[in-house]
Protein backbone atom coordinates (compact mmCIF):
# COMPACT_ATOMS: atom_id res chain seq x y z
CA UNK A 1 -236.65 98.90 -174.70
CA UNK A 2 -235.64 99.20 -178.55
CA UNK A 3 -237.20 101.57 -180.13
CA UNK A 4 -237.93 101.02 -184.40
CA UNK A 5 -235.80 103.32 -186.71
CA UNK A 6 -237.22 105.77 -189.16
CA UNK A 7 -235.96 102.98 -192.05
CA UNK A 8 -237.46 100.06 -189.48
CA UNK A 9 -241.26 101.94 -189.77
CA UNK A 10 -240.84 102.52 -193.58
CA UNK A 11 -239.90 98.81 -194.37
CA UNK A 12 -243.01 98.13 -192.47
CA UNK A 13 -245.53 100.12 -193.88
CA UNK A 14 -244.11 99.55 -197.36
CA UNK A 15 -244.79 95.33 -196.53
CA UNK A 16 -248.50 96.52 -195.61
CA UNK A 17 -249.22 97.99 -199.02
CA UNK A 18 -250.17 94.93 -201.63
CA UNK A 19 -247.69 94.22 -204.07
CA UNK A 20 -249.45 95.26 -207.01
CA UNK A 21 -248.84 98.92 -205.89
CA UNK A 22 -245.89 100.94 -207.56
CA UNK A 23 -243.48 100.53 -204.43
CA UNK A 24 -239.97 101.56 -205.66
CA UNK A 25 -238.00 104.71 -204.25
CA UNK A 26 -239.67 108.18 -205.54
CA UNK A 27 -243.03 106.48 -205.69
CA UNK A 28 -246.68 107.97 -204.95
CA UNK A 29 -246.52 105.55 -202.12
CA UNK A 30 -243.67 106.13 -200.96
CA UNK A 31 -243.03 109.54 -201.32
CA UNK A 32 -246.08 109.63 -199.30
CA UNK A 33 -245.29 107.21 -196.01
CA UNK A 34 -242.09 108.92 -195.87
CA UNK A 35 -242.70 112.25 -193.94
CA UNK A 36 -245.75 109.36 -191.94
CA UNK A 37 -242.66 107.14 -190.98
CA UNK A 38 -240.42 110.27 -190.01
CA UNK A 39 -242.93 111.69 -187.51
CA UNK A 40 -242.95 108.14 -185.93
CA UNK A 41 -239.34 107.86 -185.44
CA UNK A 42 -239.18 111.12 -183.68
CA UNK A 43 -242.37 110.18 -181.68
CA UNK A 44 -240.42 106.85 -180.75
CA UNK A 45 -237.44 109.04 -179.79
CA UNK A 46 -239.34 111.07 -177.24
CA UNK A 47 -241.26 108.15 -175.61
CA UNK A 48 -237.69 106.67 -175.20
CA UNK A 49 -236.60 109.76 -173.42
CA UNK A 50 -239.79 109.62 -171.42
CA UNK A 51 -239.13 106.30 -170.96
CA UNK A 52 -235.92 106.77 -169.11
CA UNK A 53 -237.30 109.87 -167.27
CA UNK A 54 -238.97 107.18 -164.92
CA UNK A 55 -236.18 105.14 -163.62
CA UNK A 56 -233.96 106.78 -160.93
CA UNK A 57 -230.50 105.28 -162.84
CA UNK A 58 -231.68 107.11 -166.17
CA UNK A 59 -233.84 110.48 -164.48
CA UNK A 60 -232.58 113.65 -164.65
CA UNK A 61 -233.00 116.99 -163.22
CA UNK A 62 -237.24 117.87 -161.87
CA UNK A 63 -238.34 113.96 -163.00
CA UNK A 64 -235.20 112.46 -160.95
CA UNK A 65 -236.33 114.87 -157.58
CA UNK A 66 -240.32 113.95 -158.21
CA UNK A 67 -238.99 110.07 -158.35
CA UNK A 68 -237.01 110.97 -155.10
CA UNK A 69 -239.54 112.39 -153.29
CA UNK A 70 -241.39 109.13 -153.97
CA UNK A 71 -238.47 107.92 -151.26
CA UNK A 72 -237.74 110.95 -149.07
CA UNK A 73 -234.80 112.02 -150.67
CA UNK A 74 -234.74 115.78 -151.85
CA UNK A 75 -232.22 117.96 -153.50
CA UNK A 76 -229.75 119.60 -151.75
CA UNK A 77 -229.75 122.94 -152.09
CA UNK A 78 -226.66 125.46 -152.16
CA UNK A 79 -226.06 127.10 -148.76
CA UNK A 80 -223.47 129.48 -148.01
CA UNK A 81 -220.16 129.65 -146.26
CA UNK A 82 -219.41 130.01 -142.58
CA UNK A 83 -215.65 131.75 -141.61
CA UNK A 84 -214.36 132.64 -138.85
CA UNK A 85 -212.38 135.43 -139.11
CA UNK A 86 -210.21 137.41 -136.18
CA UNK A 87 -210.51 141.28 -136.17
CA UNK A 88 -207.73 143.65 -135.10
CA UNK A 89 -207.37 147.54 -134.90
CA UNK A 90 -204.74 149.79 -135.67
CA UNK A 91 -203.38 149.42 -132.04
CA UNK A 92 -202.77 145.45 -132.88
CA UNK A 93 -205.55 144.79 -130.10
CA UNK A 94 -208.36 143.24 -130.91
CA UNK A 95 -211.64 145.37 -132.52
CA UNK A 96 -214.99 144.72 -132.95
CA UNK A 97 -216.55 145.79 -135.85
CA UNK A 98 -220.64 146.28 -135.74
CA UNK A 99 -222.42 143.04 -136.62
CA UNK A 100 -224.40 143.29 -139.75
CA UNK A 101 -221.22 145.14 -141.52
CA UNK A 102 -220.56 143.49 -145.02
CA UNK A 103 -216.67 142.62 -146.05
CA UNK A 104 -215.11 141.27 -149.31
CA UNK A 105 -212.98 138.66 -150.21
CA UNK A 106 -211.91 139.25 -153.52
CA UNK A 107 -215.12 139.77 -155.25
CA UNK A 108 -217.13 137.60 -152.75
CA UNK A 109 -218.93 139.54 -149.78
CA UNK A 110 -219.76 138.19 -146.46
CA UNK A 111 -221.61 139.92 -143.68
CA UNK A 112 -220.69 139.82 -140.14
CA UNK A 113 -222.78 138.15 -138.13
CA UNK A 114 -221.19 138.02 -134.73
CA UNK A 115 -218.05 139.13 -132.87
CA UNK A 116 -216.59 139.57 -129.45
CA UNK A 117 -212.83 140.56 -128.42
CA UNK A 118 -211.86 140.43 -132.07
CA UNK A 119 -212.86 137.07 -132.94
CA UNK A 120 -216.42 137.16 -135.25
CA UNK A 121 -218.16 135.20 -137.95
CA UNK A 122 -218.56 135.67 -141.56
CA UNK A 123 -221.32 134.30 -143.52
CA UNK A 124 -221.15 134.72 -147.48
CA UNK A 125 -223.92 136.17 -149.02
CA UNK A 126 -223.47 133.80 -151.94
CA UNK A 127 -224.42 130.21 -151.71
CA UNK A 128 -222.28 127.79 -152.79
CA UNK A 129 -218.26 126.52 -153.03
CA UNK A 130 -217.79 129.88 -154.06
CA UNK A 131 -217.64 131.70 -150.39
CA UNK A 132 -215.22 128.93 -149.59
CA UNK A 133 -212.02 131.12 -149.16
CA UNK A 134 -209.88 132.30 -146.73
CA UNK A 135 -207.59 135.53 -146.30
CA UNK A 136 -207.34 139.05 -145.86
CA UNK A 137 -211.17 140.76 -145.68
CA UNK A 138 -211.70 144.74 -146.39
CA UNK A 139 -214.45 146.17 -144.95
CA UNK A 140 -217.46 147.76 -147.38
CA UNK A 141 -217.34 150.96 -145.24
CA UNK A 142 -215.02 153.20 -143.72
CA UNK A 143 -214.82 151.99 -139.71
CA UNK A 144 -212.90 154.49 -137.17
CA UNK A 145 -209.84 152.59 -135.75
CA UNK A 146 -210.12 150.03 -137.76
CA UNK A 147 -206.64 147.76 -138.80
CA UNK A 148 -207.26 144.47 -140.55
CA UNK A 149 -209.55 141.42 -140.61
CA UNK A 150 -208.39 137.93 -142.01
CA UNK A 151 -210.57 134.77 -142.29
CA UNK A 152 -208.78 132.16 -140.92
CA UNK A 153 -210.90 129.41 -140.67
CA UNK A 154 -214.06 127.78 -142.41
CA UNK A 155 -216.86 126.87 -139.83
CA UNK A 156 -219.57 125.70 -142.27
CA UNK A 157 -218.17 124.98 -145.75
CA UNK A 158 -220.62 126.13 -148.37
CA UNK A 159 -222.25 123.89 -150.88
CA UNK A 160 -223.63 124.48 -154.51
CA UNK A 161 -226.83 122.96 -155.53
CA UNK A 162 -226.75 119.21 -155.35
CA UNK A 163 -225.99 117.89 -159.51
CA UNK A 164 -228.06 114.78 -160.65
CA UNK A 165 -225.28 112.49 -160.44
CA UNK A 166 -224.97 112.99 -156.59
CA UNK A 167 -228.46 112.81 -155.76
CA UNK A 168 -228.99 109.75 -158.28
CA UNK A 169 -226.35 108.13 -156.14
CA UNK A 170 -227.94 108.76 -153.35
CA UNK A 171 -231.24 107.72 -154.41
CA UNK A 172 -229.66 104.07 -155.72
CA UNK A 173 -228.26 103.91 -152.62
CA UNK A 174 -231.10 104.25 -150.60
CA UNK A 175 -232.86 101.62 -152.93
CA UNK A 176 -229.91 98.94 -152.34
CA UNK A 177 -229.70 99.76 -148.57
CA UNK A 178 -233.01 100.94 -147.18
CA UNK A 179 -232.74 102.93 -144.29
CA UNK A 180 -234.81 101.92 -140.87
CA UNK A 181 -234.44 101.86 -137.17
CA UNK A 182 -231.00 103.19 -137.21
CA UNK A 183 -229.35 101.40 -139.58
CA UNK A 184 -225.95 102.57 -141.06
CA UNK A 185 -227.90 104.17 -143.95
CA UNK A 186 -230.18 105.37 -141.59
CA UNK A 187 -227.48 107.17 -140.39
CA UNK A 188 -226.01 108.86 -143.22
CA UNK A 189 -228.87 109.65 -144.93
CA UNK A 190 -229.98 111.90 -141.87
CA UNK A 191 -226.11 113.52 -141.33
CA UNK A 192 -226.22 113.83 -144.83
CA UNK A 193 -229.12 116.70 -144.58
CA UNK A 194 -226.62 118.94 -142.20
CA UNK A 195 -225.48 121.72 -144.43
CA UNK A 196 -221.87 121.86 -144.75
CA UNK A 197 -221.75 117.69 -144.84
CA UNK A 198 -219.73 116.15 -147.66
CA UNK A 199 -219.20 112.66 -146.24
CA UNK A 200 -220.14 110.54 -143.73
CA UNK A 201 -218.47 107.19 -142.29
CA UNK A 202 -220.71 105.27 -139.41
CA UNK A 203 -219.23 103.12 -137.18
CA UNK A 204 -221.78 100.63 -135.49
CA UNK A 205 -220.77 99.55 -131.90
CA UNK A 206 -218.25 101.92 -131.78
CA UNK A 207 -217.04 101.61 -128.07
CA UNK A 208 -219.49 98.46 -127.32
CA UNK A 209 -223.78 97.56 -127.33
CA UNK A 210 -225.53 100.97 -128.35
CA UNK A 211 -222.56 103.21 -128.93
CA UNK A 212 -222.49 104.75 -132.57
CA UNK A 213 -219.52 106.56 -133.85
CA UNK A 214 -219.99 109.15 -137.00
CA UNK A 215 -216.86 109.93 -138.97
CA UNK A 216 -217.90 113.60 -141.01
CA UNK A 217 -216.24 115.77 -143.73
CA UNK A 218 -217.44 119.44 -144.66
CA UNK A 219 -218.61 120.34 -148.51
CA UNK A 220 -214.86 120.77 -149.11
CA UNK A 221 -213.78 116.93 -148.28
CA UNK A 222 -211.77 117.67 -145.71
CA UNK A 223 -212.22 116.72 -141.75
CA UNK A 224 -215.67 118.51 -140.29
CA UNK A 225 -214.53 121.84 -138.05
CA UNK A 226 -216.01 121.81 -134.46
CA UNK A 227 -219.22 123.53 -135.28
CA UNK A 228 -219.84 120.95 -137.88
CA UNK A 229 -219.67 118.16 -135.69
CA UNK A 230 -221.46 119.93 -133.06
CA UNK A 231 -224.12 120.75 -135.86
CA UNK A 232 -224.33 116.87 -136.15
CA UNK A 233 -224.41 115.75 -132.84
CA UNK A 234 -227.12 118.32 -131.65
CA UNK A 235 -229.20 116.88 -135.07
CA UNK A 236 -228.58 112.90 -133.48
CA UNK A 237 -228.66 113.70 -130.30
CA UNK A 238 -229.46 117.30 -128.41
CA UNK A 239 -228.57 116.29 -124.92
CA UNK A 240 -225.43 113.27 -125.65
CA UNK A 241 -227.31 110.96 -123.68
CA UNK A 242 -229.25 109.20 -125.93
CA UNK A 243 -232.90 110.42 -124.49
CA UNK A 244 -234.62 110.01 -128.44
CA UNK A 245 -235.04 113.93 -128.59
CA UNK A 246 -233.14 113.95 -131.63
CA UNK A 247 -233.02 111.70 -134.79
CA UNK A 248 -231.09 109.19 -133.29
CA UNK A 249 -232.86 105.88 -131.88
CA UNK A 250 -233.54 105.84 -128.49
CA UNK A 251 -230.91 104.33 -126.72
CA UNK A 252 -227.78 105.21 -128.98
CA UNK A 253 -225.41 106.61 -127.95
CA UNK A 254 -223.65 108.64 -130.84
CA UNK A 255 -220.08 110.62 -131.00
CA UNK A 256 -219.90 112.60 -134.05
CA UNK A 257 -215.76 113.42 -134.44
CA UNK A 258 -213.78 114.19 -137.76
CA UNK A 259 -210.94 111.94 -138.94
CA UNK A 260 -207.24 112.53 -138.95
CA UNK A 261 -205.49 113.80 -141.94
CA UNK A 262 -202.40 111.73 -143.47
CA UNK A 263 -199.99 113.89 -145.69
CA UNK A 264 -197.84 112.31 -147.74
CA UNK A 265 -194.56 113.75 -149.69
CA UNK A 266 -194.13 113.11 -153.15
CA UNK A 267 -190.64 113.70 -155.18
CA UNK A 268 -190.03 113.04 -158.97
CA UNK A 269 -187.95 114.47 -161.58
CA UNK A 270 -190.14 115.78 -164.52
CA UNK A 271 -189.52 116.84 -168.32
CA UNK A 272 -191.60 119.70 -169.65
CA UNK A 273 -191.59 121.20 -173.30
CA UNK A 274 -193.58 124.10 -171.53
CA UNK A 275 -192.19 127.04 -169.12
CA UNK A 276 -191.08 124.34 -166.48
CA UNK A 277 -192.47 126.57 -163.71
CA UNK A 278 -196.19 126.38 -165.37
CA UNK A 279 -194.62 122.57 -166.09
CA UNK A 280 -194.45 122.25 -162.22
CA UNK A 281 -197.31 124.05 -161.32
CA UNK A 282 -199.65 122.13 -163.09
CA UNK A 283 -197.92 118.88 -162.00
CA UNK A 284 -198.74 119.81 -158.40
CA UNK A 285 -202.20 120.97 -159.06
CA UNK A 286 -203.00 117.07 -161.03
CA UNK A 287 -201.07 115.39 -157.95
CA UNK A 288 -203.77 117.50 -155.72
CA UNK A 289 -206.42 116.48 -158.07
CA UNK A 290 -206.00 113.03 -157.37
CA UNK A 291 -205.71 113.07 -153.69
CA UNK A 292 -209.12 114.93 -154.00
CA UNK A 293 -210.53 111.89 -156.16
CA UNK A 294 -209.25 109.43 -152.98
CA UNK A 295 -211.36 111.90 -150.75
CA UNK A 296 -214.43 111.65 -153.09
CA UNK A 297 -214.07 107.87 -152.27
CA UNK A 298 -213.11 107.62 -148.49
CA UNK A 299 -217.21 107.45 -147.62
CA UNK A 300 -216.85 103.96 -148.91
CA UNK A 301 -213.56 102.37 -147.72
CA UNK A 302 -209.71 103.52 -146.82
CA UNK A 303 -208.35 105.23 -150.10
CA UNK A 304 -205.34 103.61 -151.79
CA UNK A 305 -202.56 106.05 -152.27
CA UNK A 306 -201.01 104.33 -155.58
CA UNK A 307 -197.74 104.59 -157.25
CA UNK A 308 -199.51 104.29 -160.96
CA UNK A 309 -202.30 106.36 -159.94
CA UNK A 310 -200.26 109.30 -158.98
CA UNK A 311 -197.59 108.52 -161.74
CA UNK A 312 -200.42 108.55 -164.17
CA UNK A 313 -201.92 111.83 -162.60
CA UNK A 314 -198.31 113.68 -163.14
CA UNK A 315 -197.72 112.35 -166.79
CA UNK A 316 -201.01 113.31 -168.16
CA UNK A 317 -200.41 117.32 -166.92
CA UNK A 318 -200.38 119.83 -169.19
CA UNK A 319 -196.62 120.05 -170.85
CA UNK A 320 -195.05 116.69 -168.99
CA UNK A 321 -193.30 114.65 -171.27
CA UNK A 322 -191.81 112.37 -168.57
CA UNK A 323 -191.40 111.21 -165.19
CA UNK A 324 -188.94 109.82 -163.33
CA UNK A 325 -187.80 109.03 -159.93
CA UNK A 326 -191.40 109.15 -158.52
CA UNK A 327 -191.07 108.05 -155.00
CA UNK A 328 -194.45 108.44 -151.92
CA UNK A 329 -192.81 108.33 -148.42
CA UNK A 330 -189.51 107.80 -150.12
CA UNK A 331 -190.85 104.21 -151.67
CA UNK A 332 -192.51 103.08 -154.53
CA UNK A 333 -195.03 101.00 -153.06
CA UNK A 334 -199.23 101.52 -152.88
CA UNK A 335 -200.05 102.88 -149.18
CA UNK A 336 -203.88 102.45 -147.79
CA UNK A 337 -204.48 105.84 -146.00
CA UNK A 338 -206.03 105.15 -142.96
CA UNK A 339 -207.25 108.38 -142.47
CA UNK A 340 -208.04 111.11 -145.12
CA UNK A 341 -205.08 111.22 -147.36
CA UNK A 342 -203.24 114.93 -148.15
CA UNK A 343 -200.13 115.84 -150.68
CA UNK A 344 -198.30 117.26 -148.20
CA UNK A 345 -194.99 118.04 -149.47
CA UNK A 346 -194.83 117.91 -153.32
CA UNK A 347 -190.98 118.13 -154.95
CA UNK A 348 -190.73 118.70 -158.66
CA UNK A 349 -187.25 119.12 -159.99
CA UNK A 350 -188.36 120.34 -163.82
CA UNK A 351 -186.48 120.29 -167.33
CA UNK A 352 -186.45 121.34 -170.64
CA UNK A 353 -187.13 118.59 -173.10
């Protein structure tokens, strides 16, 4: 929908005012239209903001969840981080420390919320990406025969508040591909409401008539942990025999699992005019980048590992002049990742322009 520029309204109103009238630039007339046509043009601008406020591809933050909930879908919110984390005291045996005792990771506290023999849960009392770390945790208060705690694992990947772009997606999607009866978007769209979810691949007939298998990936794009799945399956189906209790059609039979990882090593000689060890470090950490862009992309079909794409990544770092002797695997062809595609092994030899 155009909208008329502040010069479109003042042409107009000038044409409506008879020609015998002193018309020219610094005129009664038009000295007097102009601040008229001005307050129009900004009017016009806000209706055209407006405007796009009630379509789903141009909405934007409260308007895009009101047109959402006009379909079902709703924000997601942040939720925090799950870790497990293994306890020991200063005899090396495992310790238990009392549940409801806080611990820091760097700046980022968790709270323990369970533990037996040594092996407990943290849960950050932060929502978001942000509790998503692992390593050594000190305790907030002094504990008697107490040694060390590390977080080894993430059960439940935390998640910051769903951005516009994600739910608009989402929202589109639903549009293109309603969701009924147990369709594949039925599907995702219900995994999708699992805290800690961050994609979902469904598999229809999966191991013949009725059988359903879910692929899932936490917050942090990598393959679901066991509690994740598990969180899943009980959500589908409660008692894995396909009895409707859960969200799952009655009759399906659903297996929620996490795909396999494929790593893949990447050499290249590089030229920095930088320090070459910031020069390589920032070479690895674009290489990563872009293997995170394939993850972002796996939800919709097997990502492309490919030569330009990851010589392009490398070149554009921060201080690379040049690279040469890229090789994946040792070749220089595109690979399709079957699975959800790592950078294993990255090898940077690095030199002064």
């Amino acid at each position: 929908m155009k909208m008329p520029t502040y010069e479109e309204l003042r042409e107009r109103c000038l044409a409506a005012v008879p020609d015998e009238v002193d018309k020219r630039e610094g005129s009664l007339i038009d000295t007097a239209i102009a601040p008229v046509c001005a307050e129009l043009a900004a009017a016009y601008v806000n209706l055209e903001n407006y405007f796009n406020l009630l379509f789903p591809d141009t909405s934007e933050g409260e308007y895009l969840e009101r047109i959402g909930t006009l379909y079902g879908v709703s924000r997601g919110e942040a939720s925090p981080a799950s870790l497990r984390a293994e306890f020991t005291g200063q005899d090396d045996q495992p310790f238990d420390p009392p549940v409801g005792m806080r611990f820091s990771i760097g700046e980022i506290y968790y709270v323990l919320t369970d533990c037996l023999n040594g092996l407990g849960t943290l849960v950050c009392q932060t929502n978001g990406e942000i509790g998503n770390q692992l390593g050594e945790a000190l305790p907030g208060d002094y504990l008697t025969g107490f040694g060390r705690a590390e977080a080894v694992e993430i059960i439940t990947p935390g998640e910051d508040r769903e951005d516009d772009a994600s739910m608009r997606e989402r929202i589109l999607e639903l549009l293109a591909y309603p969701a009924f009866g147990g369709n594949v978007s039925d599907y995702k769209e219900k995994v999708r409401m699992v805290p800690g979810v961050g994609g979902v691949r469904v598999q229809p007939v999966y191991l013949g008539a009725g059988t359903v298998g879910i692929q899932v990936l936490g917050s942090d794009l990598m393959p679901a942990s066991t509690a994740l799945q598990l969180a899943v399956q009980q959500l589908l189906i409660p008692e894995f025999d396909g009895d409707g209790l859960g969200m799952a059609p009655i009759g399906h039979s659903v297996l929620v699992y996490a795909p396999d990882t494929e790593e893949f090593e990447i050499i290249a000689k590089l030229t920095a005019n930088i320090d070459l060890e910031q020069a390589e470090q920032n070479a690895k950490e674009a290489v990563n980048n872009y293997f995170l862009s394939l993850r972002k992309s796996w939800e919709d079909d097997d990502p492309v590992i490919r030569f330009s794409g990851v010589m392009s990544a490398i070149a554009q770092a921060d201080g690379i002049l040049d690279v040469e002797s890229l090789t994946i695997n040792g070749g220089t062809e595109n690979i399709v990742c079957e699975g959800i595609p790592i950078a294993g092994s990255i090898k940077f030899a690095v030199y002064e322009s």
